[in-house]
C-alpha atoms as a PDB file:
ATOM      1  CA  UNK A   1      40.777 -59.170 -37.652  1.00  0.00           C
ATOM      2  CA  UNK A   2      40.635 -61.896 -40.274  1.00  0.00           C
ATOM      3  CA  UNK A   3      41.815 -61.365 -43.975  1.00  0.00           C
ATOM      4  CA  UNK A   4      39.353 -60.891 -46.344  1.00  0.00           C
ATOM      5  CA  UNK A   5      40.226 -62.610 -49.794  1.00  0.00           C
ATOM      6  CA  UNK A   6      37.521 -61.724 -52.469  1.00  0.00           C
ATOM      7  CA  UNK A   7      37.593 -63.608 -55.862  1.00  0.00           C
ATOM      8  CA  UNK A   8      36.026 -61.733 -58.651  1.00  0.00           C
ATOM      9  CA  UNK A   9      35.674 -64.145 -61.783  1.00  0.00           C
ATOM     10  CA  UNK A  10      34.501 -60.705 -63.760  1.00  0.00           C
ATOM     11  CA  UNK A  11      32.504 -62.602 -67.510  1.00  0.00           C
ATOM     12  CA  UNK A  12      33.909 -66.052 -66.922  1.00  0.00           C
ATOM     13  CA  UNK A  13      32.264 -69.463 -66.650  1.00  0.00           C
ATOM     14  CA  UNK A  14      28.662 -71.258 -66.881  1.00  0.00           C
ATOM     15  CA  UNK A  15      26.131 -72.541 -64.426  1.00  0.00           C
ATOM     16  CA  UNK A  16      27.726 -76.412 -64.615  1.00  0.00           C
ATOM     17  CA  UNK A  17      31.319 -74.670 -63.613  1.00  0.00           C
ATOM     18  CA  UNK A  18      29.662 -71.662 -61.293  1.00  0.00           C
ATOM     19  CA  UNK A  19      28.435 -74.274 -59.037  1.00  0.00           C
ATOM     20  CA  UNK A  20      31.172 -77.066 -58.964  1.00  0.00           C
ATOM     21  CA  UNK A  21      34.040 -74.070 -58.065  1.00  0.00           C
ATOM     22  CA  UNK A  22      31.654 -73.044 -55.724  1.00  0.00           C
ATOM     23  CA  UNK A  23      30.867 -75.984 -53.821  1.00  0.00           C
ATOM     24  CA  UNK A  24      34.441 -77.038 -53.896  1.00  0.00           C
ATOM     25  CA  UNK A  25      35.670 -74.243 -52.596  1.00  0.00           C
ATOM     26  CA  UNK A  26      33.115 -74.117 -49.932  1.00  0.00           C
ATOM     27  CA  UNK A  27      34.345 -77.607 -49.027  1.00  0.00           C
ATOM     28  CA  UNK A  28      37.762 -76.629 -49.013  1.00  0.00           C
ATOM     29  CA  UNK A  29      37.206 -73.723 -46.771  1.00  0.00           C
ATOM     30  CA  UNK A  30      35.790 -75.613 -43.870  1.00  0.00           C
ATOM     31  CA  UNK A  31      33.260 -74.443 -41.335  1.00  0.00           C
ATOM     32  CA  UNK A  32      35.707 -71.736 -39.815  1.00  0.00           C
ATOM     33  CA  UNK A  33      38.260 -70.809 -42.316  1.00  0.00           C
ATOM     34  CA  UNK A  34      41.221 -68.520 -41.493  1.00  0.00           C
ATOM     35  CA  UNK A  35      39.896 -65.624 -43.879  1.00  0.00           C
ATOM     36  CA  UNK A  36      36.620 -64.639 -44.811  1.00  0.00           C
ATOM     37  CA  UNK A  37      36.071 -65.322 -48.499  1.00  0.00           C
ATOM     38  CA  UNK A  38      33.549 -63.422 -51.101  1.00  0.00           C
ATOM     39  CA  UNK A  39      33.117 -65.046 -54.183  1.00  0.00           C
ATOM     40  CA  UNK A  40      32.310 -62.248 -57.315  1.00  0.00           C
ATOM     41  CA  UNK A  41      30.694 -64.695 -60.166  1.00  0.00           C
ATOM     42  CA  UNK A  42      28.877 -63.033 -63.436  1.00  0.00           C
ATOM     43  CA  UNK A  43      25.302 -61.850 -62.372  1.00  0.00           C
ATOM     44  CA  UNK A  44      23.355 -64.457 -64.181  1.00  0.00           C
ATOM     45  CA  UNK A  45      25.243 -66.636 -62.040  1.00  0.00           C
ATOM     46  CA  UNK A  46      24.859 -65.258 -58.019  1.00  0.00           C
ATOM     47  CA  UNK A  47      21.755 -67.490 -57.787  1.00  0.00           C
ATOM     48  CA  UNK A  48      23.222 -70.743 -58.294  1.00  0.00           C
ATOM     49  CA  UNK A  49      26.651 -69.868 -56.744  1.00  0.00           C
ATOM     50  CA  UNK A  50      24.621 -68.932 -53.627  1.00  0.00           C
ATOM     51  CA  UNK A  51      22.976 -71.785 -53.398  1.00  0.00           C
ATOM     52  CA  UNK A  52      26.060 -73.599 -53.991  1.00  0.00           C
ATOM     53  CA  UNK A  53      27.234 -72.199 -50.961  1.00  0.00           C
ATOM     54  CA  UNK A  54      24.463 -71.891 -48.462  1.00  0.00           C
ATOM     55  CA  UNK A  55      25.148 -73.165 -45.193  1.00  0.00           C
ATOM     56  CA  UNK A  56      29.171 -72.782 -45.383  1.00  0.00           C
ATOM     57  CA  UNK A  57      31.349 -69.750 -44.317  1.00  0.00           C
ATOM     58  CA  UNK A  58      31.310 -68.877 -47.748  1.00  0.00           C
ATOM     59  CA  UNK A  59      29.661 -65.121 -48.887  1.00  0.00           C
ATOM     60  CA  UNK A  60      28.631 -63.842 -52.278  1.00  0.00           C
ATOM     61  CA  UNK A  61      29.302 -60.672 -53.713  1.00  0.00           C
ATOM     62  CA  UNK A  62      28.171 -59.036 -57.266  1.00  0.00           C
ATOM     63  CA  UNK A  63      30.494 -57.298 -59.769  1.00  0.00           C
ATOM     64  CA  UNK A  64      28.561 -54.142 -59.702  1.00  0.00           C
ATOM     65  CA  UNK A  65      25.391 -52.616 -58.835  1.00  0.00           C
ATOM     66  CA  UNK A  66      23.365 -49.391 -60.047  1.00  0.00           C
ATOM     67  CA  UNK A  67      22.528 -46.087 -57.862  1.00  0.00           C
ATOM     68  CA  UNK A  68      19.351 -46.137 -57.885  1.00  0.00           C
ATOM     69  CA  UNK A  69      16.922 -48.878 -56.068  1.00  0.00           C
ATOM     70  CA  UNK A  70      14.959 -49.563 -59.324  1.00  0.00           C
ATOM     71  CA  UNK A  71      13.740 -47.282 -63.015  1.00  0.00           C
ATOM     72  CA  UNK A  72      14.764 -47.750 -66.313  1.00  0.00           C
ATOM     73  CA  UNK A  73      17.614 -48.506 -66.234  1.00  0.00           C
ATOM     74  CA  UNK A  74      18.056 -51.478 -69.274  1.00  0.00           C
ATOM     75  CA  UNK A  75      20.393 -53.854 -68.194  1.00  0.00           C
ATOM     76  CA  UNK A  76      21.244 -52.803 -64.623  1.00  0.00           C
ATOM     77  CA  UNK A  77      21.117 -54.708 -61.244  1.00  0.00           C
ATOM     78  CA  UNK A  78      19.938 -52.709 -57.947  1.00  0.00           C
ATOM     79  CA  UNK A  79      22.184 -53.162 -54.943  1.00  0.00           C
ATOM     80  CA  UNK A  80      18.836 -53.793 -53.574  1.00  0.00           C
ATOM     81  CA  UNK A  81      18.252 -57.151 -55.542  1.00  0.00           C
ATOM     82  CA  UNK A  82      21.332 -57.908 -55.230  1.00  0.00           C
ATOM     83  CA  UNK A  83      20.669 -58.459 -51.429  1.00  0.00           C
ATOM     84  CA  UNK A  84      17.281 -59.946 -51.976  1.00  0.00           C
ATOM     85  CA  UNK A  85      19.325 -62.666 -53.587  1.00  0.00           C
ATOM     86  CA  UNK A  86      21.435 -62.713 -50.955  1.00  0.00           C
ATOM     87  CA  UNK A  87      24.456 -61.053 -51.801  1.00  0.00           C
ATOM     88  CA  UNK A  88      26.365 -59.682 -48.654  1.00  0.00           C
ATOM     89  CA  UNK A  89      29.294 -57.932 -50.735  1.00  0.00           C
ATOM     90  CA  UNK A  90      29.429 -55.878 -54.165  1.00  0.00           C
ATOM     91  CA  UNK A  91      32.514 -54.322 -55.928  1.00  0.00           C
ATOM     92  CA  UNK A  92      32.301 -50.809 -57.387  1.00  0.00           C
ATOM     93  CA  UNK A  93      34.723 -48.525 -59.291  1.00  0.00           C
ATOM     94  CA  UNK A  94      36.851 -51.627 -60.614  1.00  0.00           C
ATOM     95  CA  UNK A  95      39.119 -50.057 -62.925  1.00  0.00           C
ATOM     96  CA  UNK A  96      37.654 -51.985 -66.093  1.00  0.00           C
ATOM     97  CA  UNK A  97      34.140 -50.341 -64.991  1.00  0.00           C
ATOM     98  CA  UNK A  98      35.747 -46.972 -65.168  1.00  0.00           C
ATOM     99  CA  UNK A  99      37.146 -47.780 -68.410  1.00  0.00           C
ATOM    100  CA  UNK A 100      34.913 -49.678 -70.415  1.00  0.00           C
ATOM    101  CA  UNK A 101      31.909 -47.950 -69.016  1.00  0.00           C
ATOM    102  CA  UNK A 102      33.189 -44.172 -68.540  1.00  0.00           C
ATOM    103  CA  UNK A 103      32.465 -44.343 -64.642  1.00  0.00           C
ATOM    104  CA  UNK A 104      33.845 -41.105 -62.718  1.00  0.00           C
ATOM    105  CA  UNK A 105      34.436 -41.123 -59.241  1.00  0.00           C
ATOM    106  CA  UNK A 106      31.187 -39.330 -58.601  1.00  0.00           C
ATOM    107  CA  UNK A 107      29.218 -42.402 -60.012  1.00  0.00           C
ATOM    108  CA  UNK A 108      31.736 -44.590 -58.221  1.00  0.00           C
ATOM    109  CA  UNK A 109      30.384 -42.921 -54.890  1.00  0.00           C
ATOM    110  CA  UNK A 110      26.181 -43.182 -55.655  1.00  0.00           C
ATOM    111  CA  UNK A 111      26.989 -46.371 -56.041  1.00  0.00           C
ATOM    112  CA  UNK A 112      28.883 -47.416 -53.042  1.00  0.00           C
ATOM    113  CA  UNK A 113      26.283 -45.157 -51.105  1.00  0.00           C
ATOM    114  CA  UNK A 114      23.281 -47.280 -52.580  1.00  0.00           C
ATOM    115  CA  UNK A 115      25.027 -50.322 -51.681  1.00  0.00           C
ATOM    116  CA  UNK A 116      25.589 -49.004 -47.776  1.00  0.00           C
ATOM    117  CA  UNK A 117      21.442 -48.539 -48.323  1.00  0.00           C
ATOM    118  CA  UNK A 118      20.549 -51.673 -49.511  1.00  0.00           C
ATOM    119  CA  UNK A 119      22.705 -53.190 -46.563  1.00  0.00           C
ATOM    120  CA  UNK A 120      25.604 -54.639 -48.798  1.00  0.00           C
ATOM    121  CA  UNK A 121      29.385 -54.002 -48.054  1.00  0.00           C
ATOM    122  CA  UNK A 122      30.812 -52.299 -51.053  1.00  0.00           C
ATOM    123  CA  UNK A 123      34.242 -52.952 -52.385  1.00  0.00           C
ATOM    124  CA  UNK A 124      35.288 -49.777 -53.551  1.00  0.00           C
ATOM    125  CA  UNK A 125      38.096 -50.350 -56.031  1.00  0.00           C
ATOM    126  CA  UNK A 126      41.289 -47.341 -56.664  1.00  0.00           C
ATOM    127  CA  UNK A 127      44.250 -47.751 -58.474  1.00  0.00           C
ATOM    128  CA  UNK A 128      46.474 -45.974 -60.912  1.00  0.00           C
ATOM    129  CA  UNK A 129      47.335 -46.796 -64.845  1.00  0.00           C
ATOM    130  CA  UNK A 130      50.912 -47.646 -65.904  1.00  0.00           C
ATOM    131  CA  UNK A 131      51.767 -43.965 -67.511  1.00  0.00           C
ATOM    132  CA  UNK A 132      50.365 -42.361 -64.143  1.00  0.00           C
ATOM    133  CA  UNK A 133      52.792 -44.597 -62.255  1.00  0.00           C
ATOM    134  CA  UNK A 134      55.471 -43.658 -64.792  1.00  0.00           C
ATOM    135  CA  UNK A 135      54.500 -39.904 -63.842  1.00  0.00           C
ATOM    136  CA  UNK A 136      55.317 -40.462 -60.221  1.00  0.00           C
ATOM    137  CA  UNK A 137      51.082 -39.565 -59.950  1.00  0.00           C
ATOM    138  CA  UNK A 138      50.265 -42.657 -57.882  1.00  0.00           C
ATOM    139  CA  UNK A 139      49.762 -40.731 -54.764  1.00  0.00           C
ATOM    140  CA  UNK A 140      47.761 -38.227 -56.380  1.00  0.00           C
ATOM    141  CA  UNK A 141      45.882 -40.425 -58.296  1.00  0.00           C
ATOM    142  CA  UNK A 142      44.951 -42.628 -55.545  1.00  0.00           C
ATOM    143  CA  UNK A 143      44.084 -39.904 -53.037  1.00  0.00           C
ATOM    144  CA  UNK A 144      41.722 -38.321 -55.553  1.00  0.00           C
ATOM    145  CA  UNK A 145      39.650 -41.248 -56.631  1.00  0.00           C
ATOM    146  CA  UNK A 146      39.339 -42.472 -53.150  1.00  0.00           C
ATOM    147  CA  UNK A 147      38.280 -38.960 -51.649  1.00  0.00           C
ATOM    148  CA  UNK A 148      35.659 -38.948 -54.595  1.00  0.00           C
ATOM    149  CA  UNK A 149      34.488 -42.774 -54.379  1.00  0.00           C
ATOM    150  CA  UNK A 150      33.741 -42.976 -50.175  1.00  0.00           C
ATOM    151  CA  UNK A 151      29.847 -42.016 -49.519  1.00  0.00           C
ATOM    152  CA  UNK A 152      29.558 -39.809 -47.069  1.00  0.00           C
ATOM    153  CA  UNK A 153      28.107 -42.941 -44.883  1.00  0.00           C
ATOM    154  CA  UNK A 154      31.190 -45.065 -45.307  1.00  0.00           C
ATOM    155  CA  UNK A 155      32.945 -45.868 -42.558  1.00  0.00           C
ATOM    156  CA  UNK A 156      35.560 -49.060 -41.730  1.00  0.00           C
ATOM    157  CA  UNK A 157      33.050 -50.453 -39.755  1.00  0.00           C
ATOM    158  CA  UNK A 158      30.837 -51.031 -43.031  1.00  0.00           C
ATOM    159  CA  UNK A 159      33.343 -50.862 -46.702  1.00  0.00           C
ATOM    160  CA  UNK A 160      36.321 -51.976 -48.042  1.00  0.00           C
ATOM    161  CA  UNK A 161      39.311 -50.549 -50.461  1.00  0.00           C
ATOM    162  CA  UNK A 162      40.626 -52.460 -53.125  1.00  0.00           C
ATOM    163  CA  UNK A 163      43.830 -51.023 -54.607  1.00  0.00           C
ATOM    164  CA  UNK A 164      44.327 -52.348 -57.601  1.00  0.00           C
ATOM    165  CA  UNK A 165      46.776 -51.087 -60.020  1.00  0.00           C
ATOM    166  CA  UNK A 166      45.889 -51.089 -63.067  1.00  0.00           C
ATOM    167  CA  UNK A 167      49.207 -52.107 -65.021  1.00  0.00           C
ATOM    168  CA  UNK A 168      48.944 -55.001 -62.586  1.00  0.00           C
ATOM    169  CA  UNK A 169      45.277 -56.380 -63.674  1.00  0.00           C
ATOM    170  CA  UNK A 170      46.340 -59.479 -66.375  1.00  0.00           C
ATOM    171  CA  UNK A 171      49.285 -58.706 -67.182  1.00  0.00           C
ATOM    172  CA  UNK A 172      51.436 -60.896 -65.212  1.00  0.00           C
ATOM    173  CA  UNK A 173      53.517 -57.810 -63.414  1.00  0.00           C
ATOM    174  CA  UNK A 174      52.962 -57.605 -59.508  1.00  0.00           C
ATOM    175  CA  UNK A 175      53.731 -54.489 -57.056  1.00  0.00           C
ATOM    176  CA  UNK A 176      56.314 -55.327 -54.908  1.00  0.00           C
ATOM    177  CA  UNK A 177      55.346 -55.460 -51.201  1.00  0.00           C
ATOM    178  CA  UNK A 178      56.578 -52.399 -50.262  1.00  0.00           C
ATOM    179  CA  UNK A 179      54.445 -50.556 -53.311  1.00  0.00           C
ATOM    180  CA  UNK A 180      51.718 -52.459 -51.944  1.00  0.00           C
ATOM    181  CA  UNK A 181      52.478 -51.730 -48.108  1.00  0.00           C
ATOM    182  CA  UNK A 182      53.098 -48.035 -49.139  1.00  0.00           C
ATOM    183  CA  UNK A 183      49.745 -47.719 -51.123  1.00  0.00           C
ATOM    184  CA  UNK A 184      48.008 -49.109 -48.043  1.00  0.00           C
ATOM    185  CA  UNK A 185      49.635 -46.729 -45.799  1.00  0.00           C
ATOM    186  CA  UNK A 186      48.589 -44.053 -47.869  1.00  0.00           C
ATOM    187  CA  UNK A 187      44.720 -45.341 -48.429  1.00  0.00           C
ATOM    188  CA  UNK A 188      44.537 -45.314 -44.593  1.00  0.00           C
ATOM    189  CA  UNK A 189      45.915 -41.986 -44.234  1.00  0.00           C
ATOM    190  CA  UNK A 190      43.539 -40.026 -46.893  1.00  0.00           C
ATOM    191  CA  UNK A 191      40.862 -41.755 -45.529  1.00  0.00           C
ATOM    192  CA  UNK A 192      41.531 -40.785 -41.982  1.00  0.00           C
ATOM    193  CA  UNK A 193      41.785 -37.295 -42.901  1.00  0.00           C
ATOM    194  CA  UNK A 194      38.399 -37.423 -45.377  1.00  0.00           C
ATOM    195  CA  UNK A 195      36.179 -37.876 -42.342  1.00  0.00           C
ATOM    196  CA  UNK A 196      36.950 -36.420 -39.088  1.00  0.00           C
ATOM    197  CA  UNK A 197      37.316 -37.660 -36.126  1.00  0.00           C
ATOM    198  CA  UNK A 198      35.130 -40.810 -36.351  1.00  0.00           C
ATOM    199  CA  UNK A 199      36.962 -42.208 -39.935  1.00  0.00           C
ATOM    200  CA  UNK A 200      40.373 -41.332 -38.318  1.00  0.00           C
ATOM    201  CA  UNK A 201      39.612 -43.209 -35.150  1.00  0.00           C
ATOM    202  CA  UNK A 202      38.625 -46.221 -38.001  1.00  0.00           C
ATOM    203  CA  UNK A 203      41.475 -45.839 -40.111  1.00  0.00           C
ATOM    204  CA  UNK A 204      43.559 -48.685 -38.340  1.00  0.00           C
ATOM    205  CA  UNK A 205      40.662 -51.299 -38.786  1.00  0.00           C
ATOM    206  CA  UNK A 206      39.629 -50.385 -42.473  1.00  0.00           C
ATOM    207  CA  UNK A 207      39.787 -53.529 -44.638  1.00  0.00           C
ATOM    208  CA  UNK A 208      41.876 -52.819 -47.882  1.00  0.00           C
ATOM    209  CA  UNK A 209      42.262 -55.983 -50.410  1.00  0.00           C
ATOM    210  CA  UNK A 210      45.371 -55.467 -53.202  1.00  0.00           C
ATOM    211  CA  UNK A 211      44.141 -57.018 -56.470  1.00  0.00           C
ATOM    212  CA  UNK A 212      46.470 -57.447 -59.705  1.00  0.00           C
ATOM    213  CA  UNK A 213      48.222 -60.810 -61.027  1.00  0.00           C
ATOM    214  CA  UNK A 214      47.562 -62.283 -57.545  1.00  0.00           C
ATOM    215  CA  UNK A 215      48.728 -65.970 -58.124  1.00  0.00           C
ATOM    216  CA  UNK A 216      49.150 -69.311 -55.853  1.00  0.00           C
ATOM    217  CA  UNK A 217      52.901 -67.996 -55.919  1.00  0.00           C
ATOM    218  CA  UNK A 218      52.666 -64.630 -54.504  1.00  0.00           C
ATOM    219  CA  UNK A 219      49.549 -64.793 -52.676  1.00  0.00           C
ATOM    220  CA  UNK A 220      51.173 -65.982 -49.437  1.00  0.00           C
ATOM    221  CA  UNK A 221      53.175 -62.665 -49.481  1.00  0.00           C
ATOM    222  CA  UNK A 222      50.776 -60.405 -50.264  1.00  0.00           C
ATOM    223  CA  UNK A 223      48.498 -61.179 -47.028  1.00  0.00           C
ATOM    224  CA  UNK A 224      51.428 -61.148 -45.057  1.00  0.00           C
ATOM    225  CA  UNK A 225      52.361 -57.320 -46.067  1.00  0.00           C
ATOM    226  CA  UNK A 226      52.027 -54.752 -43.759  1.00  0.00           C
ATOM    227  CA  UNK A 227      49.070 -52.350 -43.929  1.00  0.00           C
END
């Protein structure tokens, strides 16, 4: 199974940049590269990063999506748009989402569900803060928000789990591989054990991406970590 390496460029850029990064890293990537790649731009932006990238190996994913297919809902995007505009991938439960925007784990999971509806792979994001880590809670912590984040229709065959710590996100401190390897483990094991017999069967092919000051210098040994 290939890596998957997801780049989420959260309120950053313009059109002009949007589609030179994309095309260049489209180029770069080749026809078959050795990962699949998901690039995360701004809303406003999917549009011309997908056409920046149409015809190349290259998929598009959105930042976040709503629960519901369409209502009022002022300022939200469907997961169903987001695949009429061809997205293939969206992230939800990203740590500054749960923060900023007050986003439990219950919200976290309508939304991954709608995403699994709309046909999208969602990117369902878990991760502890700095004092929780400090507490020795990162086991607990994890386990809980991922038990409450997977919709009932998730499977490894069709979502992903980001762990991404949240003392880790811009502030230039990195797990250590074994934390990382560990956390894996663990995400693999509560998963397993939240579904029965099907999810446990899965467990061993379920894609889980570590996000958190990942930099040209570590990246190399962070996809080569174990889990």
């Amino acid at each position: 199974m290939k890596h998957l390496i997801a780049g989420n460029w959260k309120m950053n850029g313009d059109r002009a940049l949007a589609k030179s990064l994309a095309a260049g890293l489209a180029a770069k990537a080749g026809a078959k590269p050795n990962a699949d790649i998901v690039l995360c731009p701004p809303a406003p932006l999917l549009q011309a990063v997908a056409a920046a990238v149409s015809g190349s190996a290259l998929a598009i994913g959105a930042q976040d999506c709503h629960a519901d297919e369409k209502g009022a809902h002022t300022g939200d995007v469907s997961a169903w748009l987001l695949k009429d505009i061809g997205c293939s991938f969206v992230i939800v439960g990203h740590s500054e989402r749960r923060a900023d925007h007050g986003e439990t784990d219950a919200v976290v999971k309508a939304k991954a569900a709608a995403a699994l509806q709309a046909g999208l792979t969602p990117i369902v994001c878990v991760g502890e803060t700095e004092a929780e880590r400090e507490r020795g809670e990162t086991a607990r912590v994890i386990a809980r928000q991922l038990t409450g984040s997977i919709p009932d229709l998730g499977s490894a065959l069709n979502l992903v789990v980001a762990y991404e710590p949240v003392w880790a996100i811009g502030t230039g401190k990195t797990g250590t591989t074994a934390d990382i390897a560990a956390v894996h483990a663990q995400i693999r094991e509560v998963f397993a054990a939240a579904g029965g017999a099907a999810r446990s069967a899965q467990a061993g092919t379920l894609r889980i991406l570590y996000g958190g000051s990942v930099k040209g210098s570590n990246a190399a040994s962070i996809l080569a970590t174990p889990g």
